[in-house]
N, C-alpha and C. Protein backbone atom coordinates (compact mmCIF):
# COMPACT_ATOMS: atom_id res chain seq x y z
N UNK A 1 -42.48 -9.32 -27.00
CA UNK A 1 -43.29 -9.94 -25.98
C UNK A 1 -44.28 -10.92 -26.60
N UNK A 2 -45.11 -10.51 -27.46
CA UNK A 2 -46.12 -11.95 -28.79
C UNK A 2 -45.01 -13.19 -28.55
N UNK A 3 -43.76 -12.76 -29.29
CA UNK A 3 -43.16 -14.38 -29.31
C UNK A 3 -43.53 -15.32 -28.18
N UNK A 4 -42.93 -14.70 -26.71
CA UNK A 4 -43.15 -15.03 -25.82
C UNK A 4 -44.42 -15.53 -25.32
N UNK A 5 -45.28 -14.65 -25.39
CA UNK A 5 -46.79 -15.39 -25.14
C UNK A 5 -47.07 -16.63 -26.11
N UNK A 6 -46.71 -16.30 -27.39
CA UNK A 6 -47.27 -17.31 -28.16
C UNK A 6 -46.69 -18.73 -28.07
N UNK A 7 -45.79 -18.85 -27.53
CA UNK A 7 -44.95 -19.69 -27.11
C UNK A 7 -45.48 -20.67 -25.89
N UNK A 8 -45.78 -19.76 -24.75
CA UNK A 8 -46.14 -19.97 -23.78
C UNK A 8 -47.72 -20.73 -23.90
N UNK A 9 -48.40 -20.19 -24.93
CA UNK A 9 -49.76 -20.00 -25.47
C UNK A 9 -50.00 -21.87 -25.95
N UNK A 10 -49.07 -21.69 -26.76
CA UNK A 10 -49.07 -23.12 -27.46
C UNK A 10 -48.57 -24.09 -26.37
N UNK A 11 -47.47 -24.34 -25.70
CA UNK A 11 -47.09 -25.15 -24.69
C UNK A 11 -48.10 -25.40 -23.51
N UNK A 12 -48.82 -24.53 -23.47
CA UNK A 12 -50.11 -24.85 -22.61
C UNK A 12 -50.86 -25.65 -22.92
N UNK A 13 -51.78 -24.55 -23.82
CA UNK A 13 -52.83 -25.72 -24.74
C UNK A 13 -52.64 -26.58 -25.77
N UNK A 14 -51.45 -26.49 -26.26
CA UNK A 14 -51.75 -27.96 -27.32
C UNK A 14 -50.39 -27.94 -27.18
N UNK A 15 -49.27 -28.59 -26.38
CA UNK A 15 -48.31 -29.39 -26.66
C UNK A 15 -47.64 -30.45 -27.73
N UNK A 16 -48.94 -30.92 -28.38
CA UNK A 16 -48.97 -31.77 -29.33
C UNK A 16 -48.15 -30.63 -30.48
N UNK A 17 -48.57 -29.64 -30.42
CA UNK A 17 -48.50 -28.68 -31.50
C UNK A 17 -46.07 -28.32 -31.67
N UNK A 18 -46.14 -28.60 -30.31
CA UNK A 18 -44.50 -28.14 -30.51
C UNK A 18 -43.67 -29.22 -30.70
N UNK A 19 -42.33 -28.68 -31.31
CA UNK A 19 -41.46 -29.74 -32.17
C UNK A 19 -40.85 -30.71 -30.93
N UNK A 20 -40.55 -31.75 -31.13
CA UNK A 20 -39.17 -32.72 -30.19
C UNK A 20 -39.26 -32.26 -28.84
N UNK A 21 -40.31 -32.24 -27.98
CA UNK A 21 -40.37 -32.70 -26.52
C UNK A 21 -39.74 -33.92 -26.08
N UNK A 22 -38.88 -33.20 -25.23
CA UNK A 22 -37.60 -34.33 -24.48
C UNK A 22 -37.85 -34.21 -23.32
N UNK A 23 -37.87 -35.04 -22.55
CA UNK A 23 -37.42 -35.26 -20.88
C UNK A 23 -36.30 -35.30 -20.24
N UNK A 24 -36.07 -34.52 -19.66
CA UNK A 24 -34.54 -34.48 -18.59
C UNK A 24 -34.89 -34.45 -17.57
N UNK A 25 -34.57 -35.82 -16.86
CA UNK A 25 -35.30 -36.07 -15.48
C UNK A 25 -36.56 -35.48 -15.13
N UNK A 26 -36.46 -34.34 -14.00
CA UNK A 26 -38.03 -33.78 -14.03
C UNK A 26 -37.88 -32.59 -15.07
N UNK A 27 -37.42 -32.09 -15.94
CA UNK A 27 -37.59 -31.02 -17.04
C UNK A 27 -37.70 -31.52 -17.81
N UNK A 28 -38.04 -30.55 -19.04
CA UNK A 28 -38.40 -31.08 -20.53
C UNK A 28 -37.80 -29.81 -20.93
N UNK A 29 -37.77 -29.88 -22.06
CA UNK A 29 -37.23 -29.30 -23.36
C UNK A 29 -38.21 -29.39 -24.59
N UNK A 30 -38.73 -28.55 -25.15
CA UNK A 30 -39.39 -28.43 -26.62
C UNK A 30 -39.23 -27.28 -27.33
N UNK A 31 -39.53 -27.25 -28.58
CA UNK A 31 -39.49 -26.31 -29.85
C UNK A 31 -40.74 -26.20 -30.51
N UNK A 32 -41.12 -24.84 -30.71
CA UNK A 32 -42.05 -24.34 -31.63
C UNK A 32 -41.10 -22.73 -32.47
N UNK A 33 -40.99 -23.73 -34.11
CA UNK A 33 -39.78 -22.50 -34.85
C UNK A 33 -38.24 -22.34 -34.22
N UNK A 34 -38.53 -21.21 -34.24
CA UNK A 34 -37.20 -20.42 -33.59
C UNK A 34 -37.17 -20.28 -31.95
N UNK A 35 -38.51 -20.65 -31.60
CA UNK A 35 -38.38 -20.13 -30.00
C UNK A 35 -38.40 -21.82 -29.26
N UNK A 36 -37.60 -21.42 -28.18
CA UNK A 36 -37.84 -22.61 -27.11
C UNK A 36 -37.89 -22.45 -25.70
N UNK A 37 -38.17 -23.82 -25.30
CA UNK A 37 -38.61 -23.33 -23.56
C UNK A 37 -38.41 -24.72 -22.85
N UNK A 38 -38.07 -24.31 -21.56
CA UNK A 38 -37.67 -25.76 -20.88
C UNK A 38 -38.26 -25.40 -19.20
N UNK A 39 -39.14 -26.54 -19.12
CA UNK A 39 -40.08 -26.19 -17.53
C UNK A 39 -39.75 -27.48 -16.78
N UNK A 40 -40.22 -27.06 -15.51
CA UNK A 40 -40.75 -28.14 -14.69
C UNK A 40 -41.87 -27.54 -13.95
N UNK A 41 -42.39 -28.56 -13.31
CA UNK A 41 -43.96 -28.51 -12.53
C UNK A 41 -43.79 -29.38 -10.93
N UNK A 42 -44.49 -28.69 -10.44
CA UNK A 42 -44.73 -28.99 -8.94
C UNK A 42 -45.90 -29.84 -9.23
N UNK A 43 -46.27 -30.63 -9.04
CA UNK A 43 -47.39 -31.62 -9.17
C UNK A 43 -48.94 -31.15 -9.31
N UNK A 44 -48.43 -29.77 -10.78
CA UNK A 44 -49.43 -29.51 -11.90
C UNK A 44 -50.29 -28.20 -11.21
N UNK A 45 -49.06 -27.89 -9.83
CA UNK A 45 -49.93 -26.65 -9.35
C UNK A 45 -49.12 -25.22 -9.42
N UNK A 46 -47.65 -25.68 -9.71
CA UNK A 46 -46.87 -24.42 -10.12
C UNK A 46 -45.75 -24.84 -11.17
N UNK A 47 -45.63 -24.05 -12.21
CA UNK A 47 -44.89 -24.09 -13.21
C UNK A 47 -43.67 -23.23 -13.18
N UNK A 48 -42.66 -23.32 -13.77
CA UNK A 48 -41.12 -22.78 -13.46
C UNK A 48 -40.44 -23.39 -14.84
N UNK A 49 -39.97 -22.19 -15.47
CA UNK A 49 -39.26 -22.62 -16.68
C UNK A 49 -38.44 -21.43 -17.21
N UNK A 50 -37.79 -21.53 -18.64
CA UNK A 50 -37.04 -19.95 -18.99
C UNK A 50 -37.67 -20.59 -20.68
N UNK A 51 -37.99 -19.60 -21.25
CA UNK A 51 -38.20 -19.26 -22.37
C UNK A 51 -36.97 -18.23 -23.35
N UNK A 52 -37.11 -19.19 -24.53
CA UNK A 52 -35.61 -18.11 -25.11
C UNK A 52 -36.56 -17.60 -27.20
N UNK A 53 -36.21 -16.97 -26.81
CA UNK A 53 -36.43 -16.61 -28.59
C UNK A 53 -35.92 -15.03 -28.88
N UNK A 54 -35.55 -15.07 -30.19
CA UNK A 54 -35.18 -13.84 -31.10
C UNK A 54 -33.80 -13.44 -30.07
N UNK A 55 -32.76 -14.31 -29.30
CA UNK A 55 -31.63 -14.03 -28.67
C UNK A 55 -31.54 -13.55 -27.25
N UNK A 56 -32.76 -13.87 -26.74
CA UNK A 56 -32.65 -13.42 -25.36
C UNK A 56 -33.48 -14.75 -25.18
N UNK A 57 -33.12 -14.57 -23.15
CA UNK A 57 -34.14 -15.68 -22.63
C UNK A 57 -34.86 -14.90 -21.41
N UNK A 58 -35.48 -15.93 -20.67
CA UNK A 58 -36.46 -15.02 -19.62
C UNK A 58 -36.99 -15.90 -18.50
N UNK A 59 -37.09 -16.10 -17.48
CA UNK A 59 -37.76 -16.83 -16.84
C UNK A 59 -38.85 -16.64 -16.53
N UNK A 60 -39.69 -17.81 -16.29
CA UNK A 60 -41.36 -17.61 -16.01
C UNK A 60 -41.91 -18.28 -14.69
N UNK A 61 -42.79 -18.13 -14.19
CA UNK A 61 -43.29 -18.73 -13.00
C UNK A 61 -44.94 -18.59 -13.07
N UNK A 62 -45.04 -19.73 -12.88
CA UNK A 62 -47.12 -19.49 -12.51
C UNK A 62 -47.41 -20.70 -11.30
N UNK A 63 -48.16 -20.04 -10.52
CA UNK A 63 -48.96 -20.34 -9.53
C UNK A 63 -50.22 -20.38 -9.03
N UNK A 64 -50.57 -20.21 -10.14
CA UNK A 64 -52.52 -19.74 -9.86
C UNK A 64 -52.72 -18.32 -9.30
N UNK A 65 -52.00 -17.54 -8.60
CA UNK A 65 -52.68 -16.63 -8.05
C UNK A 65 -52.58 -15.53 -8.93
N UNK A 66 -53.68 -14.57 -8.84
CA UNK A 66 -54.05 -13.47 -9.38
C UNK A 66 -53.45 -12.16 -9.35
N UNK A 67 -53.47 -11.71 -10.48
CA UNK A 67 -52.43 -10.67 -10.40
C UNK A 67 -52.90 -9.38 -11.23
N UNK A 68 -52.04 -7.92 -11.35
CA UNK A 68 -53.02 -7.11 -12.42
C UNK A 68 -51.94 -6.79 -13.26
N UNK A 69 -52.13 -7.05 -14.35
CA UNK A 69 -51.20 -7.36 -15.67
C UNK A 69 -50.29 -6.28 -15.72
N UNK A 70 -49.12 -6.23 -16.03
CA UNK A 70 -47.45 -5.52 -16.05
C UNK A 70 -47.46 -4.99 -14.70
N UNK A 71 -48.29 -5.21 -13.57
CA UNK A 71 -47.63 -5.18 -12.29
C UNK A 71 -46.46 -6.06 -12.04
N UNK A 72 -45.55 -5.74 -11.02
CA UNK A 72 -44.25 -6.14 -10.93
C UNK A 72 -44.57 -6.58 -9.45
N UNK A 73 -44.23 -8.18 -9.02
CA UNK A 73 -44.26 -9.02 -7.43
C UNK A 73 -43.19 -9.02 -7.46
N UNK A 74 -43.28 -8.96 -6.11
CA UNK A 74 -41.84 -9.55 -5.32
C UNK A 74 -42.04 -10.84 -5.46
N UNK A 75 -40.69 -11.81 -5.24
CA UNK A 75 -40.83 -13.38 -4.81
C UNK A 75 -39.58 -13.47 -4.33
N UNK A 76 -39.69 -14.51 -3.13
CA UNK A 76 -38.27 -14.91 -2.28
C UNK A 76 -37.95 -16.02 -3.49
N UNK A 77 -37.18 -16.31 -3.72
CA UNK A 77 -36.59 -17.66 -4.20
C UNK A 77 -35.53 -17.92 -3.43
N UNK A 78 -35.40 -19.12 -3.14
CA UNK A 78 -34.12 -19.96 -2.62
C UNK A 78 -33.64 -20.96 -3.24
N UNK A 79 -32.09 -21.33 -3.28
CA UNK A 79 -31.42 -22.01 -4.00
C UNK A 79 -30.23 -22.70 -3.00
N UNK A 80 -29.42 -23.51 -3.59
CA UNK A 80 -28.51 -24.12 -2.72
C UNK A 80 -27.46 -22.77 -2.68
N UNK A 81 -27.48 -21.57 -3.53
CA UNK A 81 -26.22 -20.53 -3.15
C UNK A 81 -27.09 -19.42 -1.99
N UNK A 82 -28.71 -19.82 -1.58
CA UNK A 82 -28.67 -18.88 -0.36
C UNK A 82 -30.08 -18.10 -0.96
N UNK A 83 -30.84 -16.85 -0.57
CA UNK A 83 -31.98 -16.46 -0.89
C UNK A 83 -31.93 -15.06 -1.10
N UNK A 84 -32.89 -15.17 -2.36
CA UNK A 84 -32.76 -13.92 -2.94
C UNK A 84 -34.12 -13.36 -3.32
N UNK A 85 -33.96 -11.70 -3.34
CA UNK A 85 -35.58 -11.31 -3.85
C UNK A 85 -35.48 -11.29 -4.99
N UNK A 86 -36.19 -11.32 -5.77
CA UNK A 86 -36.42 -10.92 -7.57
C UNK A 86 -37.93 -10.24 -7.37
N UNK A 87 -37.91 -9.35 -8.72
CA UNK A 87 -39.15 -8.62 -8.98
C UNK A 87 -39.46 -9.02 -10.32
N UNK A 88 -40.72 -9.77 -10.18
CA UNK A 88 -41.36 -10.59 -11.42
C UNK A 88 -42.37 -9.32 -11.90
N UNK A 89 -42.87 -9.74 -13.23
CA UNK A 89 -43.63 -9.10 -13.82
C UNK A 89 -44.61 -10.23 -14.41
N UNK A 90 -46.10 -9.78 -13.77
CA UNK A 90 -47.60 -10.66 -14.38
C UNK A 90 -47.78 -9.70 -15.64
N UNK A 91 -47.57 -11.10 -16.32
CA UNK A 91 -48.19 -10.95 -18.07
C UNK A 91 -49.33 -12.04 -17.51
N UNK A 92 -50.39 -12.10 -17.86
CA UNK A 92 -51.88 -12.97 -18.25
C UNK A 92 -51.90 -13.65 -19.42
N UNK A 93 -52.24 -15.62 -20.05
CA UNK A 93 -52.48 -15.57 -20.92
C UNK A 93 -53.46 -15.99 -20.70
N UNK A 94 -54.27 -16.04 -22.05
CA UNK A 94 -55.67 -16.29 -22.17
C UNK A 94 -55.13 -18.09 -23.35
N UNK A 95 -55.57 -19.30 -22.74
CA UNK A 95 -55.52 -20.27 -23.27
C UNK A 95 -56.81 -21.11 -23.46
N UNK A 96 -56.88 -22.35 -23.93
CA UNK A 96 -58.27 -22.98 -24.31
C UNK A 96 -58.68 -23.37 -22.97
N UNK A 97 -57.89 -23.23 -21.92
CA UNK A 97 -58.47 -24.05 -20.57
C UNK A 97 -58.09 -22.74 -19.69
N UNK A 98 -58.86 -21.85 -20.19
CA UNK A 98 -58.91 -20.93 -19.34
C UNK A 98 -57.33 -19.72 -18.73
N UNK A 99 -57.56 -18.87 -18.56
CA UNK A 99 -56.54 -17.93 -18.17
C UNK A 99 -55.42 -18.45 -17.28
N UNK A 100 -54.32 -17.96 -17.60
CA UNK A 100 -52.90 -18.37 -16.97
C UNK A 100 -52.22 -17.44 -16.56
N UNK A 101 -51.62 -17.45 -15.18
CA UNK A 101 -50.99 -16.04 -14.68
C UNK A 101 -49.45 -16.41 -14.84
N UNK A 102 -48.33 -15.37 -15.68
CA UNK A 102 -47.24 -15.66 -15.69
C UNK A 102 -46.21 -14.63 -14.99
N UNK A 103 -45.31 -15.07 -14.21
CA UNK A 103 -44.42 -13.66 -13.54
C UNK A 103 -43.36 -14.31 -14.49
N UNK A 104 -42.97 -13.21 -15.13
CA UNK A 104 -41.73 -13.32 -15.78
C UNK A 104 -40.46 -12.69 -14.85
N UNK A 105 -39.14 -12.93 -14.83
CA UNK A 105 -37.82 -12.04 -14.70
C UNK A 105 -36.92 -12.90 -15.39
N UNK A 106 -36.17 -11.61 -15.38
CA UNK A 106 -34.67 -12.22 -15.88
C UNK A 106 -33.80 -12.87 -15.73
N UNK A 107 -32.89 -13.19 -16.65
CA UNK A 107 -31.84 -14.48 -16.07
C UNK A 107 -30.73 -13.45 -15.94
N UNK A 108 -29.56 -14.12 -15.08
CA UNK A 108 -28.09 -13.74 -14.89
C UNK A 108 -27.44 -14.65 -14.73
N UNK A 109 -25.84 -14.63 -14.99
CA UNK A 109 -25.14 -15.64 -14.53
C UNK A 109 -25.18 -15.91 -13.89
N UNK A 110 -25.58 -15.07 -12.36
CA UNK A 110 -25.52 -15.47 -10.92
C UNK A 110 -26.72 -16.55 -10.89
N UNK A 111 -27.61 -15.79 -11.13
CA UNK A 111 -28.66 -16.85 -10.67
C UNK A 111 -28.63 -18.26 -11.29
N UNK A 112 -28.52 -18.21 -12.81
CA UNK A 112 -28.12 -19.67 -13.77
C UNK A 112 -27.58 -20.84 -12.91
N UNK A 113 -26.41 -20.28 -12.62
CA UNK A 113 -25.36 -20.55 -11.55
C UNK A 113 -25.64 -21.34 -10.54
N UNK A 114 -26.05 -20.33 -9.77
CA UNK A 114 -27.43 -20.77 -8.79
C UNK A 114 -28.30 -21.81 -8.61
N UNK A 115 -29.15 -21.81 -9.80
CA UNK A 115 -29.91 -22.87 -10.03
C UNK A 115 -29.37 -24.41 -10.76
N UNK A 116 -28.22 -24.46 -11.71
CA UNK A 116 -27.41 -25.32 -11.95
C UNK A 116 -27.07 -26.07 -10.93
N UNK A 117 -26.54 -25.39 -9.99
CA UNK A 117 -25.75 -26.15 -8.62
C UNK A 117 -27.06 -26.24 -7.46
N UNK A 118 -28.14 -26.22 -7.53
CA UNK A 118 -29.35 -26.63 -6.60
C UNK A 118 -29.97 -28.05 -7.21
N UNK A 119 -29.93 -28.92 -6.17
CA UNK A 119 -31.17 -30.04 -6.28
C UNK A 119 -32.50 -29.80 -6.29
N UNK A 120 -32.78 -28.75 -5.23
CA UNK A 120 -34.61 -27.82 -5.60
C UNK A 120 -34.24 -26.30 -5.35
N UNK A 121 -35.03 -26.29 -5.76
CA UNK A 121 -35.52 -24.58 -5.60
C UNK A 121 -36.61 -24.22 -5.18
N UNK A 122 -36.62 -23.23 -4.12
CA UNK A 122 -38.09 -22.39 -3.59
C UNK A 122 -38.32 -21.37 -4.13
N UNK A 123 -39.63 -21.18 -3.96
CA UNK A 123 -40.12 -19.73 -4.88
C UNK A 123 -41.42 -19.36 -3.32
N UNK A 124 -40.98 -18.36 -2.39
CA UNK A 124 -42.28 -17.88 -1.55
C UNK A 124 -42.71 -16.83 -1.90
N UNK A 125 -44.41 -16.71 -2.53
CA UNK A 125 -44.60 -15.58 -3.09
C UNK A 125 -45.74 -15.14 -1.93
N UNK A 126 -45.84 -13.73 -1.77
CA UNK A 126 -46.04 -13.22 -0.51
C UNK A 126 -47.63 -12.99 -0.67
N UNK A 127 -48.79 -13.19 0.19
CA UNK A 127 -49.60 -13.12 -0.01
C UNK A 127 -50.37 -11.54 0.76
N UNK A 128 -52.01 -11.23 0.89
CA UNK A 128 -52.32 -10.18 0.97
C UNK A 128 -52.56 -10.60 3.02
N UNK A 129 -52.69 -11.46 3.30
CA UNK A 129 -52.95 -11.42 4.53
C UNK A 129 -51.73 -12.08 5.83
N UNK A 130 -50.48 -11.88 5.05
CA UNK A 130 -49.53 -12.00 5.97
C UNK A 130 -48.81 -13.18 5.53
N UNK A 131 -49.56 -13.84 4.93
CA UNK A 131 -49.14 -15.22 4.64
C UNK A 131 -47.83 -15.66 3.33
N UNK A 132 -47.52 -16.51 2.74
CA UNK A 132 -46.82 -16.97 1.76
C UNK A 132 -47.43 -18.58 0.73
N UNK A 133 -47.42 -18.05 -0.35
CA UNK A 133 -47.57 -19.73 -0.67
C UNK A 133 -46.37 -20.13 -1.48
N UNK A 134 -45.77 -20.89 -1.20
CA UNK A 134 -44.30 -21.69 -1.80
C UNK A 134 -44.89 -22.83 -2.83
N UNK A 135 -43.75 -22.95 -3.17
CA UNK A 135 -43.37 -23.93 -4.65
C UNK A 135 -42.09 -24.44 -4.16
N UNK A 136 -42.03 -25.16 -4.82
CA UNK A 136 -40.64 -26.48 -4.35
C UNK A 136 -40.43 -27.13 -5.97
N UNK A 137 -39.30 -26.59 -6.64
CA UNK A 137 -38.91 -27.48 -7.93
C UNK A 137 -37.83 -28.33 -8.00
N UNK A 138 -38.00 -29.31 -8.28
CA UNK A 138 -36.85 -30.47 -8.56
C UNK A 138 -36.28 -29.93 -9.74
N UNK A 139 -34.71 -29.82 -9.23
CA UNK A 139 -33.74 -29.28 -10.36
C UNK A 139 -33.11 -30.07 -11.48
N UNK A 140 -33.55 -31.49 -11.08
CA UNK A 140 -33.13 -33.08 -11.84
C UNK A 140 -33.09 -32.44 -12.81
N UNK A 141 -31.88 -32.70 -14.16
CA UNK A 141 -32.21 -32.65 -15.24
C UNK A 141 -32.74 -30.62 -15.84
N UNK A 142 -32.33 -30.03 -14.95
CA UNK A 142 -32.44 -28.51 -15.12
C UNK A 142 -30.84 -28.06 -16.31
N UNK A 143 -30.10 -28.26 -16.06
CA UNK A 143 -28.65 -27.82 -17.33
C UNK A 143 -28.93 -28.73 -18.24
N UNK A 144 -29.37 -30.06 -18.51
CA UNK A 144 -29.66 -30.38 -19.92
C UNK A 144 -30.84 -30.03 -20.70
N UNK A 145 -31.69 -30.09 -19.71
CA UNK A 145 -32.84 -28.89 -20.51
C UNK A 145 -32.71 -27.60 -20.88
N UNK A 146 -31.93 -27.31 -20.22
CA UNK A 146 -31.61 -25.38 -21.08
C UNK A 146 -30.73 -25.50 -21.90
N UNK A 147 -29.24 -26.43 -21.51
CA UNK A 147 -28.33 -26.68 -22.83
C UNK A 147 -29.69 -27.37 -24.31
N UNK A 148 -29.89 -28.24 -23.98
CA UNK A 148 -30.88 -28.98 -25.31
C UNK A 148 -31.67 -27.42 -25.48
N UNK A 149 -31.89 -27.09 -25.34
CA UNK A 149 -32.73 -25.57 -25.77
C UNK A 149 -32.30 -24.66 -26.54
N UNK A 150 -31.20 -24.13 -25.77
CA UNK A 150 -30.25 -23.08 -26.68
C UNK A 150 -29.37 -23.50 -27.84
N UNK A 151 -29.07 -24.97 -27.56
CA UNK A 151 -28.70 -25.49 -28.56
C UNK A 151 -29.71 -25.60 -30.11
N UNK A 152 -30.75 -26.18 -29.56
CA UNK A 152 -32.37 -25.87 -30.59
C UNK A 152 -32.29 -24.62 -30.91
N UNK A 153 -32.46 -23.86 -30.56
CA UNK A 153 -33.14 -22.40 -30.75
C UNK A 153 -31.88 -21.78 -31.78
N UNK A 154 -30.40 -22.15 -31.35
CA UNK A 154 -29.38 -21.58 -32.35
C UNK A 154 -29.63 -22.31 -33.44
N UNK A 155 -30.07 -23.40 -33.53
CA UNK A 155 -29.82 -23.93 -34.73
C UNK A 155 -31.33 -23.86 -35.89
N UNK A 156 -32.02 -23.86 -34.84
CA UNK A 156 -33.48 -23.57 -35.73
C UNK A 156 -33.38 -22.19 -35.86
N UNK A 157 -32.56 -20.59 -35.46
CA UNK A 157 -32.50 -19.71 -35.89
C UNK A 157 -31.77 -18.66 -36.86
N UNK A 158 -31.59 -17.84 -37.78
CA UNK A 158 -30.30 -17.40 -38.30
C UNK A 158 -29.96 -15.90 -36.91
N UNK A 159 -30.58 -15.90 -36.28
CA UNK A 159 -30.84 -15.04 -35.16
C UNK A 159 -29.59 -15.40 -33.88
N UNK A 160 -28.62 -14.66 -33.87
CA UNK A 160 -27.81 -14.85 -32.67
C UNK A 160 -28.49 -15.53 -31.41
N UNK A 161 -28.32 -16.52 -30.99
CA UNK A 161 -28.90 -16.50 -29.73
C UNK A 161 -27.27 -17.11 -28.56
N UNK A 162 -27.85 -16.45 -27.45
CA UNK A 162 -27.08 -16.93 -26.61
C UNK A 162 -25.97 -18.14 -26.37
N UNK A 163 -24.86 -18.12 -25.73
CA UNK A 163 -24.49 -19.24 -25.90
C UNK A 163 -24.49 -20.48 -24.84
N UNK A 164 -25.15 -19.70 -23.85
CA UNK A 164 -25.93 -19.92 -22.59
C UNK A 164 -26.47 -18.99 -21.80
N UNK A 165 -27.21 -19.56 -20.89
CA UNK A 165 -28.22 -18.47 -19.85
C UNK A 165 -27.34 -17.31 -19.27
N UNK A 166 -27.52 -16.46 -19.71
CA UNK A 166 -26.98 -15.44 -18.41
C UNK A 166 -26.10 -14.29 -19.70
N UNK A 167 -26.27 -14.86 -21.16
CA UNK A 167 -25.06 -14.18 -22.04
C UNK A 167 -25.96 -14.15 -23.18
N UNK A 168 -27.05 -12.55 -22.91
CA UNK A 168 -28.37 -12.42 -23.99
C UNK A 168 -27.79 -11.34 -24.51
């Protein structure tokens, strides 16, 4: 789990700090070592990406809202194959610009899949008074950012890693 935060840690606050940041349409792709990660952003108010290191990967989501650390949320996500629940898990990081809430879950082929063949994706995460607040991600450029990734991460590692999402 460190890898992961630290990863997450650095791509926050100092970007400058990680290797060969690429753009794929609205995603990016970068490297710090052995670990890599490929996001997109809703216009800097929700983040959506998968993180891979030491042979597994993981997906992440942040939205600002508050959470109590290794509690497990629900979130609707929707995709062009139809809507599904997932149960995220809030990890917290602590960065130079202040605290960051992350729901992590897992990848599968299905979902990979899923998100490959979507132009956007929704994420409705359920709130305390009945309500929902959504995210909307542009998928532009989502399979060359995870291919450019896993491709990085095998080669900057002697560490098996995947040979795509969904096969940790």
């Amino acid at each position: 789990m460190k890898a992961w935060l630290t990863l997450i840690l650095l791509a926050l606050c100092a970007p400058a700090i990680a290797d060969d940041k690429m753009q794929h349409g609205d995603w990016s792709s970068q490297f710090l070592e052995s670990m890599g990660e490929a996001s997109t952003h809703q216009d800097g108010s929700s983040v959506f990406g998968m993180l891979c290191a030491s042979g597994t990967c993981r997906y992440y989501f942040a939205n600002g809202i508050d959470c109590e650390p290794g509690s497990n949320y629900p979130i609707m996500l929707t995709t062009q194959a139809g809507a599904r629940a997932i149960e995220a898990i809030c990890e917290p990081m602590r960065t130079a610009n202040g605290d960051v809430l992350l729901y992590w879950f897992g990848e599968s082929p299905q979902l990979n899949a899923a998100f490959a063949q979507s132009a956007a994706i929704g994420f409705a995460f359920p709130m305390v008074d009945g309500q929902f607040r959504t995210s909307l991600f542009s998928m532009r450029g989502y399979s060359e950012a995870i291919e450019r990734m896993i491709d990085g991460v095998r080669a900057r590692s002697n560490v098996a890693s995947p040979d795509e999402p969904g096969r940790t």
